[in-house]
PDB file of N, CA and C in Angstrom:
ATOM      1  N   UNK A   1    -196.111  85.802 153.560  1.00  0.00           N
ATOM      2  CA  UNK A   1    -196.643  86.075 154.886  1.00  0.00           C
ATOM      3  C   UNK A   1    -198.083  85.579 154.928  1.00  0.00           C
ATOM      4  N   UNK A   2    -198.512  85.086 155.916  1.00  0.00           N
ATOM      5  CA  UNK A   2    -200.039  84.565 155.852  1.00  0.00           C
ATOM      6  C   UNK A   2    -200.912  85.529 156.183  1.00  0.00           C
ATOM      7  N   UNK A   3    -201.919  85.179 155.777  1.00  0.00           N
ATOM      8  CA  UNK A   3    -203.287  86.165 155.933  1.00  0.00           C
ATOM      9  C   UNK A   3    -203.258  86.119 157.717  1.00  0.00           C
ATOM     10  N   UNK A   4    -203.213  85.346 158.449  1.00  0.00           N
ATOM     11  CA  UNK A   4    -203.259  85.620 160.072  1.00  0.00           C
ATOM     12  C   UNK A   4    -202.296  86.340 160.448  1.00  0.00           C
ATOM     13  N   UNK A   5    -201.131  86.126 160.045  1.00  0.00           N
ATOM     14  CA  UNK A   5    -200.132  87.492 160.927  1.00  0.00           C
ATOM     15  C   UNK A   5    -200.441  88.777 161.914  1.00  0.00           C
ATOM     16  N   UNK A   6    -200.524  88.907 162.437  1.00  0.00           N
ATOM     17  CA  UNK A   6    -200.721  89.958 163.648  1.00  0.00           C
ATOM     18  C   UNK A   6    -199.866  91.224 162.607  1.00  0.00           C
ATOM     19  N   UNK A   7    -198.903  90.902 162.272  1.00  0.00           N
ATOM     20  CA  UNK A   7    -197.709  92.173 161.619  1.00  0.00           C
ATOM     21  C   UNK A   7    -198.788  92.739 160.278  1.00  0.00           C
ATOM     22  N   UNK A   8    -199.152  91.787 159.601  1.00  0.00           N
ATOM     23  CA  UNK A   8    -200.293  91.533 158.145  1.00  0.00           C
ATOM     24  C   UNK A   8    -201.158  92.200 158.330  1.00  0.00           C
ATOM     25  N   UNK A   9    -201.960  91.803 159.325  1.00  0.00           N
ATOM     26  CA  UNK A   9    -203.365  92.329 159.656  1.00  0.00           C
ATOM     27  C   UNK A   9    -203.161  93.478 160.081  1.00  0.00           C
ATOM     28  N   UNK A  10    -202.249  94.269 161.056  1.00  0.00           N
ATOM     29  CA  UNK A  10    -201.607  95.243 161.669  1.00  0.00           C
ATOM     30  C   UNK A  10    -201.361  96.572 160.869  1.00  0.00           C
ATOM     31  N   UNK A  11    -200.337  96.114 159.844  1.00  0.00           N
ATOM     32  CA  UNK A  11    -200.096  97.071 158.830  1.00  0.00           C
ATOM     33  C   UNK A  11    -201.077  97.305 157.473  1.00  0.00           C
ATOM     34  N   UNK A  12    -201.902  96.344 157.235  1.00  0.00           N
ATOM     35  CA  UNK A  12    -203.193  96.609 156.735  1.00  0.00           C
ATOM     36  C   UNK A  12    -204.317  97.647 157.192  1.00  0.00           C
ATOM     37  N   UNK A  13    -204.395  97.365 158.250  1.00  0.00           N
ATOM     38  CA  UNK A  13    -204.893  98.295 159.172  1.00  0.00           C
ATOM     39  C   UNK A  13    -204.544  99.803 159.240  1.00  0.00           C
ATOM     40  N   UNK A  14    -203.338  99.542 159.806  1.00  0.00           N
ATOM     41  CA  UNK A  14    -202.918 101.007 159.780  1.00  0.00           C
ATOM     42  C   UNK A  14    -202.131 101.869 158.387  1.00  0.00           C
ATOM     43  N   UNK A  15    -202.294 100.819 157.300  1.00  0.00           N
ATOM     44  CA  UNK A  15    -201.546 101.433 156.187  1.00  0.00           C
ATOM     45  C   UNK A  15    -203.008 102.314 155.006  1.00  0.00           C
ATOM     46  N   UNK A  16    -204.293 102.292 155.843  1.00  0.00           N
ATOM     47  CA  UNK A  16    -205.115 102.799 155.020  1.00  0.00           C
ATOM     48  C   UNK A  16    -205.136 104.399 155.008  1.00  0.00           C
ATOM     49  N   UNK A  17    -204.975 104.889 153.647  1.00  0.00           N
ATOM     50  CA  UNK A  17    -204.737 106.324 154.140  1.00  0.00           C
ATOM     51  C   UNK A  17    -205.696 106.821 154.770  1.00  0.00           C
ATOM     52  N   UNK A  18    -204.684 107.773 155.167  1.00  0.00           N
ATOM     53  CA  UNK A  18    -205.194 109.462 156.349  1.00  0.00           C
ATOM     54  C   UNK A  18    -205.223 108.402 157.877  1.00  0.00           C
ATOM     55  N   UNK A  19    -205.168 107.023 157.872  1.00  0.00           N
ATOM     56  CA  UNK A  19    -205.270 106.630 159.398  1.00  0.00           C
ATOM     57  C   UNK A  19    -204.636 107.380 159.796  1.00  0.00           C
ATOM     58  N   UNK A  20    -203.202 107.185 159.754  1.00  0.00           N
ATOM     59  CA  UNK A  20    -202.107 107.853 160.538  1.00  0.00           C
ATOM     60  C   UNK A  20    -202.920 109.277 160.939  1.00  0.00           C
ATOM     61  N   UNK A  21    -202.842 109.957 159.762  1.00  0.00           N
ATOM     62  CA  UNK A  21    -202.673 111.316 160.169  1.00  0.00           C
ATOM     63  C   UNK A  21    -203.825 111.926 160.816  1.00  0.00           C
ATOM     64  N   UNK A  22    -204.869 111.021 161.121  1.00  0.00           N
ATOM     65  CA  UNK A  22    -205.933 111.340 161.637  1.00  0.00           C
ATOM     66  C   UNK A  22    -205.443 110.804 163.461  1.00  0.00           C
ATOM     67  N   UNK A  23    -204.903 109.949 163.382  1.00  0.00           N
ATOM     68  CA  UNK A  23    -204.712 109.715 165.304  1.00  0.00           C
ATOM     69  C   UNK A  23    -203.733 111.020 165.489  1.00  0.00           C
ATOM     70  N   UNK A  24    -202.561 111.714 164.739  1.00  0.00           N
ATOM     71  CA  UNK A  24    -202.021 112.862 165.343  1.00  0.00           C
ATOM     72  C   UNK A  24    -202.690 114.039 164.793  1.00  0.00           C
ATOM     73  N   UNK A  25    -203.581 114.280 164.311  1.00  0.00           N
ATOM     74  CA  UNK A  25    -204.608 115.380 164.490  1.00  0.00           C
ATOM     75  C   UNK A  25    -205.646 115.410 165.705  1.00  0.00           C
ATOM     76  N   UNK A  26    -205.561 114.252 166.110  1.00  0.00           N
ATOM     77  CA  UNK A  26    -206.509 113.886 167.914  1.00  0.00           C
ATOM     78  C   UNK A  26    -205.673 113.817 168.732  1.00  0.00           C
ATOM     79  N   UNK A  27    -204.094 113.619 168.383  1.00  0.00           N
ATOM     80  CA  UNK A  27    -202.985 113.705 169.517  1.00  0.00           C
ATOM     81  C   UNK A  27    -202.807 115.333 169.542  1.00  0.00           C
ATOM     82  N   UNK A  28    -203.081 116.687 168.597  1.00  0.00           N
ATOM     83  CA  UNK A  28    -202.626 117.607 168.737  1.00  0.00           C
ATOM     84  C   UNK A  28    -203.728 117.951 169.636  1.00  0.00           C
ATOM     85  N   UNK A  29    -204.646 117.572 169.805  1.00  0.00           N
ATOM     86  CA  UNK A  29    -206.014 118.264 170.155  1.00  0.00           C
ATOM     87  C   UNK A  29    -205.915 118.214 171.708  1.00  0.00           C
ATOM     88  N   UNK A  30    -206.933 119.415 172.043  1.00  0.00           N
ATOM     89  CA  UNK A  30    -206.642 119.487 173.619  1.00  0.00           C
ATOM     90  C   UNK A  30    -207.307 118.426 174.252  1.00  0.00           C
ATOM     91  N   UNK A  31    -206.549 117.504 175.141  1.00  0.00           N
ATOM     92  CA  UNK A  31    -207.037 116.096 175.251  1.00  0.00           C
ATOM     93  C   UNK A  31    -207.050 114.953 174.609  1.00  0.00           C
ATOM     94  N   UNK A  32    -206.613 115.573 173.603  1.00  0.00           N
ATOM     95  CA  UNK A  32    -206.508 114.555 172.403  1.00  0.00           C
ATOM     96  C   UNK A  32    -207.634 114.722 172.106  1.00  0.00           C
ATOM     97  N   UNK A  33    -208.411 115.220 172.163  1.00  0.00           N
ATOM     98  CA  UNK A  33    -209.849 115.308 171.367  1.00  0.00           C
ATOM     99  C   UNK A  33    -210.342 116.145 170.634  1.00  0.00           C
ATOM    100  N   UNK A  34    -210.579 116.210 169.353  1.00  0.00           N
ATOM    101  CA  UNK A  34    -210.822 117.044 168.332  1.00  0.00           C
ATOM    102  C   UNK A  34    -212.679 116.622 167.860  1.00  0.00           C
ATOM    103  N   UNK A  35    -213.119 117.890 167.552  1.00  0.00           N
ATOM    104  CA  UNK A  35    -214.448 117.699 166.836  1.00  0.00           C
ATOM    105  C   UNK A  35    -214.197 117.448 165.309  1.00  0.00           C
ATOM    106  N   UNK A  36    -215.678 116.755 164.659  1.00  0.00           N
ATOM    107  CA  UNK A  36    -215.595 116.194 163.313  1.00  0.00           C
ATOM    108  C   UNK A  36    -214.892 117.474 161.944  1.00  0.00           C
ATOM    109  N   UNK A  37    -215.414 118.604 162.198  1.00  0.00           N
ATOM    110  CA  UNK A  37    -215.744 119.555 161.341  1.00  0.00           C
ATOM    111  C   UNK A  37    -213.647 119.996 162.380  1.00  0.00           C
ATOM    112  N   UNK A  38    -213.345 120.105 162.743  1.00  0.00           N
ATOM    113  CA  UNK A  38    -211.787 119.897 162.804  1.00  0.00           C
ATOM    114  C   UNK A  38    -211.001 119.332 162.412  1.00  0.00           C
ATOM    115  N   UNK A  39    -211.143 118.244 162.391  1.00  0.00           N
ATOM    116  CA  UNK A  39    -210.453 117.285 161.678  1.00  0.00           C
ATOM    117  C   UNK A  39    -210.802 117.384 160.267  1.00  0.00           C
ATOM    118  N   UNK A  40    -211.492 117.999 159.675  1.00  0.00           N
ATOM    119  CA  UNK A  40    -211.700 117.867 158.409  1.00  0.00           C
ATOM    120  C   UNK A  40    -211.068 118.941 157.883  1.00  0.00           C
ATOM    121  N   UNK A  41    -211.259 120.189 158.873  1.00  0.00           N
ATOM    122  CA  UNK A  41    -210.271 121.073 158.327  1.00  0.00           C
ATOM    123  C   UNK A  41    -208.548 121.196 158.254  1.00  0.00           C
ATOM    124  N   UNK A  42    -208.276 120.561 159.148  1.00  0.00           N
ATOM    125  CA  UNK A  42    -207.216 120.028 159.728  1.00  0.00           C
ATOM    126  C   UNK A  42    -206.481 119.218 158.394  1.00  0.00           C
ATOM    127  N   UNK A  43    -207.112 118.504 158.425  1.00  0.00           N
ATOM    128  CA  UNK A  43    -206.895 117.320 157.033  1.00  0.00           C
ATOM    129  C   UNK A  43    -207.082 117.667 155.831  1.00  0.00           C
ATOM    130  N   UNK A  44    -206.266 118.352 155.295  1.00  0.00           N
ATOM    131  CA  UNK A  44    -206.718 119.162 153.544  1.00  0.00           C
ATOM    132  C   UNK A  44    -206.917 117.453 152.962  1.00  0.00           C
ATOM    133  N   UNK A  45    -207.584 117.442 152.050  1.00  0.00           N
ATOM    134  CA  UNK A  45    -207.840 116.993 150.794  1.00  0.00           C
ATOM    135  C   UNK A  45    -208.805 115.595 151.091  1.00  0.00           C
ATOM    136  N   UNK A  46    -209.202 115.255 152.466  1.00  0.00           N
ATOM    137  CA  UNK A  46    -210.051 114.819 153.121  1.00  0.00           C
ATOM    138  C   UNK A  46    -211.010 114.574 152.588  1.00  0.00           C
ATOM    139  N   UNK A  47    -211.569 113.786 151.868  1.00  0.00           N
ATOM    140  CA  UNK A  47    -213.490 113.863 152.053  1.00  0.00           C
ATOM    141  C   UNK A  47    -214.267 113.742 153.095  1.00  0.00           C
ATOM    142  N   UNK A  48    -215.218 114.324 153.376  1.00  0.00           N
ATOM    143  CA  UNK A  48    -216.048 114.015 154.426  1.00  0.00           C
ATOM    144  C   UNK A  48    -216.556 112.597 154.615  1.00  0.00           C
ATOM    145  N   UNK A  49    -216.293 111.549 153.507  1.00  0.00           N
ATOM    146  CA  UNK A  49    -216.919 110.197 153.660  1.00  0.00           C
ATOM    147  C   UNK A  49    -215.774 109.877 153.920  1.00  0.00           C
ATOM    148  N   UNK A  50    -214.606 109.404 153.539  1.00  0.00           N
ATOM    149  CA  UNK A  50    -213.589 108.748 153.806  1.00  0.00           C
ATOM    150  C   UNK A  50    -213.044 109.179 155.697  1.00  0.00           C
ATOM    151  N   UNK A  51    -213.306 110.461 156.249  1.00  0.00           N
ATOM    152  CA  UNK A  51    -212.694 110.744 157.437  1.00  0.00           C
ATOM    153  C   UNK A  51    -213.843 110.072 158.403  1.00  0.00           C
ATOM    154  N   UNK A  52    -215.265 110.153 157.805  1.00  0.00           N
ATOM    155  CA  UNK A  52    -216.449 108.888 158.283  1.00  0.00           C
ATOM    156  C   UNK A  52    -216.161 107.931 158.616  1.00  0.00           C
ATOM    157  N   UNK A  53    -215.603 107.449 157.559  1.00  0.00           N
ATOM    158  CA  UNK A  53    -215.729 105.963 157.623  1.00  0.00           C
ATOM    159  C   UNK A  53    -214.199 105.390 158.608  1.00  0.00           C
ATOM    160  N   UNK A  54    -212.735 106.197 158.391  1.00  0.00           N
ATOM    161  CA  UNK A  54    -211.621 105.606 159.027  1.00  0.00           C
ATOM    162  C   UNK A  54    -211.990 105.915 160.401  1.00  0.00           C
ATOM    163  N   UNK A  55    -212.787 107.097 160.930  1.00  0.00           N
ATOM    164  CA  UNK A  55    -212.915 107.463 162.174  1.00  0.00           C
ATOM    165  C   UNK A  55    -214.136 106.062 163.020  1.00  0.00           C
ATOM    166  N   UNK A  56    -214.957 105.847 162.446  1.00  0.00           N
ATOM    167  CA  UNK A  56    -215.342 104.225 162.273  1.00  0.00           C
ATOM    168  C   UNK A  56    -214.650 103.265 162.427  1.00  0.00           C
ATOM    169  N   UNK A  57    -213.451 103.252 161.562  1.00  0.00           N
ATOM    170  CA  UNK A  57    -212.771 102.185 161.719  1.00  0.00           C
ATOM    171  C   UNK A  57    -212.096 102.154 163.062  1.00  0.00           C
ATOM    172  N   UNK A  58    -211.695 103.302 163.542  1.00  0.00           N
ATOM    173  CA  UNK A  58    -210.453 103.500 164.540  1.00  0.00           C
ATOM    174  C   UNK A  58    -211.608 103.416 165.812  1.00  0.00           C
ATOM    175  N   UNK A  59    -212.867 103.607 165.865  1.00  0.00           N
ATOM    176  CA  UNK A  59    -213.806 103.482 166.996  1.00  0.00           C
ATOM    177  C   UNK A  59    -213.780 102.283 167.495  1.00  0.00           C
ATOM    178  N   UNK A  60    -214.051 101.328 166.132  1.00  0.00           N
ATOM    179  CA  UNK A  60    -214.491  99.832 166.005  1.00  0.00           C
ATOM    180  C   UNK A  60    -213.242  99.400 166.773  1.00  0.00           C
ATOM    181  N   UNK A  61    -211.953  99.904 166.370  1.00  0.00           N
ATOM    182  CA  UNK A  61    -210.969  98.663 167.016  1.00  0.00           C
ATOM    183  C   UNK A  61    -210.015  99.559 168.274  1.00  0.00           C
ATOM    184  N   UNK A  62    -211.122 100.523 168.825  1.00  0.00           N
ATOM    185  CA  UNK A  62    -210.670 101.166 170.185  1.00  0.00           C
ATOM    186  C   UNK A  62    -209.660 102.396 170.002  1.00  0.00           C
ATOM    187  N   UNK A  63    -209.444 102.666 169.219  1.00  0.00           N
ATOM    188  CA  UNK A  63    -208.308 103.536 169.246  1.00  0.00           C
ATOM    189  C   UNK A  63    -208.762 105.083 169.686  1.00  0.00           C
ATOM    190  N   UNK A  64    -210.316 105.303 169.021  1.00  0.00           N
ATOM    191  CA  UNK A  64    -210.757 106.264 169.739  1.00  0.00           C
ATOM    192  C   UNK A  64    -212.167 105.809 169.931  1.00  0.00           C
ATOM    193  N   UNK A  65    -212.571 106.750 170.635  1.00  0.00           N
ATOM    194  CA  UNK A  65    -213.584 107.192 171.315  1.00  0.00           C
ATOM    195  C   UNK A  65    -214.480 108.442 170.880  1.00  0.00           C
ATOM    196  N   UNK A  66    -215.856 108.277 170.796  1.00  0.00           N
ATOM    197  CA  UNK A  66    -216.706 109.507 169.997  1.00  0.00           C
ATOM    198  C   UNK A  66    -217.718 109.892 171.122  1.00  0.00           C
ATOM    199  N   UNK A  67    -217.932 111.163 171.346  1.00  0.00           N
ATOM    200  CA  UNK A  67    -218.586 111.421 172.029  1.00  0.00           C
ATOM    201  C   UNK A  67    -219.706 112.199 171.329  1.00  0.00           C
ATOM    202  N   UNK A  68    -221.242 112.133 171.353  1.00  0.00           N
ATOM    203  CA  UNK A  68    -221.974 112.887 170.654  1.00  0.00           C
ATOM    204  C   UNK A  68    -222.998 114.025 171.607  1.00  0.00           C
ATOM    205  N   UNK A  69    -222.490 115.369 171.093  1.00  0.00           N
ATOM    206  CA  UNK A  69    -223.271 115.940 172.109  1.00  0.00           C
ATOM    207  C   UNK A  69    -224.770 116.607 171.056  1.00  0.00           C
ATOM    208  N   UNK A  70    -226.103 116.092 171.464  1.00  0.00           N
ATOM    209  CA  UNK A  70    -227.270 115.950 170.917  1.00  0.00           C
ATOM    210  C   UNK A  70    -227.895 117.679 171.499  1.00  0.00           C
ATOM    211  N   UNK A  71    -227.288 118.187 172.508  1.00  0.00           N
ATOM    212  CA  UNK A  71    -228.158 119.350 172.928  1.00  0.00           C
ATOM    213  C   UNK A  71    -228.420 120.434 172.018  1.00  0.00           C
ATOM    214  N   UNK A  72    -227.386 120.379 170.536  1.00  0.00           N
ATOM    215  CA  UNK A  72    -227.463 121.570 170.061  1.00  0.00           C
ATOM    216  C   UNK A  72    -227.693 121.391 169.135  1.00  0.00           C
ATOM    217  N   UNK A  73    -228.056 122.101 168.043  1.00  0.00           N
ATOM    218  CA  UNK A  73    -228.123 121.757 166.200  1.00  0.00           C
ATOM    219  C   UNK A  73    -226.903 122.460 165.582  1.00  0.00           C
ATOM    220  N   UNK A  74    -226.298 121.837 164.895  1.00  0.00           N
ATOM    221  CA  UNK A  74    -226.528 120.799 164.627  1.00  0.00           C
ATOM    222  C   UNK A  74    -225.814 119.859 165.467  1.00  0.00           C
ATOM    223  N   UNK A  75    -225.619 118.888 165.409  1.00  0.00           N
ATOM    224  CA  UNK A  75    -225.270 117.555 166.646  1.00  0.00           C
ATOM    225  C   UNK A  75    -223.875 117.183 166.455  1.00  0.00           C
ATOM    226  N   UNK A  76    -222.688 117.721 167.630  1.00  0.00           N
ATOM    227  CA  UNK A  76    -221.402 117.329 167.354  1.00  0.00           C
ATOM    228  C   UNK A  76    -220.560 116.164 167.693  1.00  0.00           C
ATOM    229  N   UNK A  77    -220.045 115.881 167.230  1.00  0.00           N
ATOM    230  CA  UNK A  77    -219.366 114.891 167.192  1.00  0.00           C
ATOM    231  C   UNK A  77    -218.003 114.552 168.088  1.00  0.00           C
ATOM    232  N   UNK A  78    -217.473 114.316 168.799  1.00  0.00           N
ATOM    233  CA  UNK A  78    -216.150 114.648 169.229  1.00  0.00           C
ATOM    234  C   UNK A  78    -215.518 113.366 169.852  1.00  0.00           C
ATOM    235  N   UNK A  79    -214.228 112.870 169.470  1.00  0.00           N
ATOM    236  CA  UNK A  79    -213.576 111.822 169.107  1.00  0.00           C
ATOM    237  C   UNK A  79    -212.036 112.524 169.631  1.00  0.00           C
ATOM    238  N   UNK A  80    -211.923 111.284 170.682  1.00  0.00           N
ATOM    239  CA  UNK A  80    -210.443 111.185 171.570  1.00  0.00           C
ATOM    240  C   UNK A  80    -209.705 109.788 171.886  1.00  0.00           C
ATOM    241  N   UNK A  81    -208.449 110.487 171.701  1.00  0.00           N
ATOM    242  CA  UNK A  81    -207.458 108.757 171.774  1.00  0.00           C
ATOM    243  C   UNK A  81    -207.903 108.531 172.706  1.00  0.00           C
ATOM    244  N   UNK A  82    -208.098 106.894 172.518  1.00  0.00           N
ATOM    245  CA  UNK A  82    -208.038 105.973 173.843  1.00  0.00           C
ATOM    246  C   UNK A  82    -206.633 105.898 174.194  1.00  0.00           C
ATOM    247  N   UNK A  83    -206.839 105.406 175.641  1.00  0.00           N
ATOM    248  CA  UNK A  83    -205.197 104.798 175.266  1.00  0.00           C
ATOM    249  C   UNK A  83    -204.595 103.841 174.649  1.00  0.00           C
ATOM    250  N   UNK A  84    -204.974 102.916 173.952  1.00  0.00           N
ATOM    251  CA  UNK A  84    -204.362 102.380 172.878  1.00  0.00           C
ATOM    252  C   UNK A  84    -203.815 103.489 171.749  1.00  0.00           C
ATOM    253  N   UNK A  85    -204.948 104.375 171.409  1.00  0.00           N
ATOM    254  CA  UNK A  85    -204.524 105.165 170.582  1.00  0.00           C
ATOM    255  C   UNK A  85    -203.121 106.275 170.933  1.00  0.00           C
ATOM    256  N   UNK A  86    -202.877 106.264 172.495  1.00  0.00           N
ATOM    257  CA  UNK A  86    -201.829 107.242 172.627  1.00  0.00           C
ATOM    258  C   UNK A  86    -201.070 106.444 172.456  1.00  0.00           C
ATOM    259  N   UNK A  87    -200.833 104.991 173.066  1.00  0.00           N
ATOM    260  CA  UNK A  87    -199.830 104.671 172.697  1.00  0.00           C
ATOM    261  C   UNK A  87    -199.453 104.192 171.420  1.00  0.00           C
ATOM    262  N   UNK A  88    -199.975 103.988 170.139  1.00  0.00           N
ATOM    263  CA  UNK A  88    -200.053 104.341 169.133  1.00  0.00           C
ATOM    264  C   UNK A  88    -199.195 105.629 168.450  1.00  0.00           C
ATOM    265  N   UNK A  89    -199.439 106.630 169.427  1.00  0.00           N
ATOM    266  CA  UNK A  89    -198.387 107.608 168.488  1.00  0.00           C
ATOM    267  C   UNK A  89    -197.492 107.811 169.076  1.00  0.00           C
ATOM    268  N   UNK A  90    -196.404 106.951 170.030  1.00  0.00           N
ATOM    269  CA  UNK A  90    -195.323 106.755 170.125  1.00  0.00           C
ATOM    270  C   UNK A  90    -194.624 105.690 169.098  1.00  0.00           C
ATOM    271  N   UNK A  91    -195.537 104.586 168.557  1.00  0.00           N
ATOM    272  CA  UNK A  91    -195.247 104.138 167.578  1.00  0.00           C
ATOM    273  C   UNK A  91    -195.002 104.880 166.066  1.00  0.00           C
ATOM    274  N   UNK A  92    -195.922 106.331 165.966  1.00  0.00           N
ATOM    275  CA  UNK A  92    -195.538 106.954 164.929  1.00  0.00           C
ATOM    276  C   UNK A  92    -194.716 107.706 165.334  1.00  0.00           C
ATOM    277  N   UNK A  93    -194.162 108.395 166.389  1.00  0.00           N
ATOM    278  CA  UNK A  93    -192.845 109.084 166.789  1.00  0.00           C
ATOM    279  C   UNK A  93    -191.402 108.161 166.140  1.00  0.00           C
ATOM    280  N   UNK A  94    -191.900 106.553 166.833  1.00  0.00           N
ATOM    281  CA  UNK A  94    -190.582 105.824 165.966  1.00  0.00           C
ATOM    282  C   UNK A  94    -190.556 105.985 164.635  1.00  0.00           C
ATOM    283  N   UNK A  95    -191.298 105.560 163.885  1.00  0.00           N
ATOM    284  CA  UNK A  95    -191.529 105.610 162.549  1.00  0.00           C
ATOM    285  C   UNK A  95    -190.726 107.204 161.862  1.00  0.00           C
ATOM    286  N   UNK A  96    -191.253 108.089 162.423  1.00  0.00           N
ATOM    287  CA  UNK A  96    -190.622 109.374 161.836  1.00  0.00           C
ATOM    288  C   UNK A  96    -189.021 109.790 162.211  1.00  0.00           C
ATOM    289  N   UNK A  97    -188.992 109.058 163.896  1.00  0.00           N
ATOM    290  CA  UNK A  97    -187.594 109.435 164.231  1.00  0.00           C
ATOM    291  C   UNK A  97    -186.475 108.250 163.222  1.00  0.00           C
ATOM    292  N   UNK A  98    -187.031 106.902 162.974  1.00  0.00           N
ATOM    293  CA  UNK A  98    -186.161 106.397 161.584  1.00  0.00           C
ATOM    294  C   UNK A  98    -186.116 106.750 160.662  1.00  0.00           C
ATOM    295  N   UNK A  99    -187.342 107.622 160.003  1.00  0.00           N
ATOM    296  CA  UNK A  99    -187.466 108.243 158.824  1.00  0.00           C
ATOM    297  C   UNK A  99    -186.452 109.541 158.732  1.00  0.00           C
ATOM    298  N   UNK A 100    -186.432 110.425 159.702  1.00  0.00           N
ATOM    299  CA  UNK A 100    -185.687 111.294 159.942  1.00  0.00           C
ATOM    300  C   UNK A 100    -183.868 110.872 159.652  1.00  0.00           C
ATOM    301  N   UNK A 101    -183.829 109.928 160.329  1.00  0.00           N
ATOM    302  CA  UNK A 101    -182.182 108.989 160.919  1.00  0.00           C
ATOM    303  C   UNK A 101    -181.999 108.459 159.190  1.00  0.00           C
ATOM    304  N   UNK A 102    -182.825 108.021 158.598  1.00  0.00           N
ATOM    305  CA  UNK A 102    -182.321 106.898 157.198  1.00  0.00           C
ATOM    306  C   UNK A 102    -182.719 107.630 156.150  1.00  0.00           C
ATOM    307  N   UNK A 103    -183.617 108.426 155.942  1.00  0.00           N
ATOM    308  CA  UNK A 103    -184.135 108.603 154.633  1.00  0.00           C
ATOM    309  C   UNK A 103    -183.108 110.174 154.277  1.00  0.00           C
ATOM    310  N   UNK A 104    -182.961 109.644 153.216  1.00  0.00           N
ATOM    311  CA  UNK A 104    -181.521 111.094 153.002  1.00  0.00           C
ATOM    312  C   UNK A 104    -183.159 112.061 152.251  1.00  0.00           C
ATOM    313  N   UNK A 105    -183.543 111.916 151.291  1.00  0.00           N
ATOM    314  CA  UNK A 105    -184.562 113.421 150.756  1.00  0.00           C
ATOM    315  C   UNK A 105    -185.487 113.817 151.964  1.00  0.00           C
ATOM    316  N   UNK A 106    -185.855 113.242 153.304  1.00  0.00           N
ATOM    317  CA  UNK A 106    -186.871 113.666 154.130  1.00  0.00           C
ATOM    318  C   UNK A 106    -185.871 115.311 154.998  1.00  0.00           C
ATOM    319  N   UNK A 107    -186.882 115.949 155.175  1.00  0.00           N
ATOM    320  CA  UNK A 107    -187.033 117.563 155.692  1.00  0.00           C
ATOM    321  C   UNK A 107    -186.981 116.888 157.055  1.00  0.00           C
ATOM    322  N   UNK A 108    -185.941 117.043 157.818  1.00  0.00           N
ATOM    323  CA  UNK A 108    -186.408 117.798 159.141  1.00  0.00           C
ATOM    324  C   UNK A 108    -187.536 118.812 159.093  1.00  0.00           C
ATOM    325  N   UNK A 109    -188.294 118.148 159.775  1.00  0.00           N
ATOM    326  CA  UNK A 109    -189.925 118.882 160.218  1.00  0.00           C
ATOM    327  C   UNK A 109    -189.348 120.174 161.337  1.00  0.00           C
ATOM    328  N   UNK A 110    -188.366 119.897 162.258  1.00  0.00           N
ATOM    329  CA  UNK A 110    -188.007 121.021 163.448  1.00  0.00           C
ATOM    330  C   UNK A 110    -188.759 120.621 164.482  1.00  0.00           C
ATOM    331  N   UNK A 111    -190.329 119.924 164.346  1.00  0.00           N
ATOM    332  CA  UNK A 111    -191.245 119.561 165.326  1.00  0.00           C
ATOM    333  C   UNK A 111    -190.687 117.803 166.311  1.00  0.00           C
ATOM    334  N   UNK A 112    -190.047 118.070 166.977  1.00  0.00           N
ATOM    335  CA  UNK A 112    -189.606 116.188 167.768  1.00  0.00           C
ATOM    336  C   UNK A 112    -191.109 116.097 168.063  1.00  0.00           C
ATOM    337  N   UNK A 113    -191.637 116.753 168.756  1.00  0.00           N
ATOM    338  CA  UNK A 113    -193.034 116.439 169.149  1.00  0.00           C
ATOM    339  C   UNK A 113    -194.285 116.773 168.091  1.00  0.00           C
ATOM    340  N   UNK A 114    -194.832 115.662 168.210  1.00  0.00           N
ATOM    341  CA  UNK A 114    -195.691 115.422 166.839  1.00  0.00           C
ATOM    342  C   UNK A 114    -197.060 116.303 167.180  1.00  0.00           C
ATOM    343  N   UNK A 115    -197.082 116.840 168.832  1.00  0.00           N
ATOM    344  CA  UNK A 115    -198.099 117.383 169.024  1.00  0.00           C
ATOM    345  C   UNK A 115    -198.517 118.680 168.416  1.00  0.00           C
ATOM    346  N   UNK A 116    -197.089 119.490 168.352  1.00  0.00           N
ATOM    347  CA  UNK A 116    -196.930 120.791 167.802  1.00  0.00           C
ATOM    348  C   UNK A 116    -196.631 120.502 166.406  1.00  0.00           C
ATOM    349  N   UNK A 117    -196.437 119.282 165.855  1.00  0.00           N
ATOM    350  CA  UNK A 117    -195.995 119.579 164.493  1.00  0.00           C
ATOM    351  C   UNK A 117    -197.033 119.777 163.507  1.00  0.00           C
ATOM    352  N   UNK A 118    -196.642 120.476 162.761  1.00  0.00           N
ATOM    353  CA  UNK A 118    -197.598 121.278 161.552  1.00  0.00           C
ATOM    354  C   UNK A 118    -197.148 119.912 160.452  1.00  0.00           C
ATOM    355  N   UNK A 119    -198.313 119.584 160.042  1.00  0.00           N
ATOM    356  CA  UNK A 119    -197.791 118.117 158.764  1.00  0.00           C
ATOM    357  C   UNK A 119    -198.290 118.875 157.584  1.00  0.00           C
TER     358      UNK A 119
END
């Protein structure tokens, strides 16, 4: 496959861990929008630099959006799907509803909707 591929570059992208699970921790959120110190709790085993830096990444190429509110100390952070990013987790709805359909050891989660689902 060549280094230009759209599919290459694509799944590079989104194959860096915690991406995923960081756009449906902002899809559970009211609005889709979750604060920094949420998502971190949200996300066991997380470092605080690594959820930095992918939440960076996902800014840089639109998926979300950060909003910084400066009025208070300390200074919060708060980050919501764009819509690229919603539609994004209909792409991980497919992904799980094949995973569900093909993979014989995967758990039915019980959750169809990824909003309520506990990961």
């Amino acid at each position: 496959m060549q280094e230009a591929c759209t599919v290459n570059q694509t799944v590079r992208y989104l194959a860096r861990k915690w991406t995923l699970l960081i756009i449906l921790e902002l899809y559970k959120g009211p609005g889709q929008t979750r604060r920094f110190s949420e998502l971190k709790d949200a996300l066991s085993g997380i470092t605080q630099k690594v959820l930095t830096e992918r939440l960076r990444e996902l800014e840089e190429e639109g998926v979300v959006t950060r909003r910084v509110d400066a009025s208070s100390f300390p200074v919060r952070s708060e980050y919501t799907l764009s819509p690229s990013g919603l539609e994004l987790v209909d792409v991980i709805r497919g992904i799980k509803g094949w995973a569900l359909k093909w993979k014989i050891e995967n758990v039915d989660c019980g959750g169809q909707d990824c909003r309520v689902c506990v990961l």
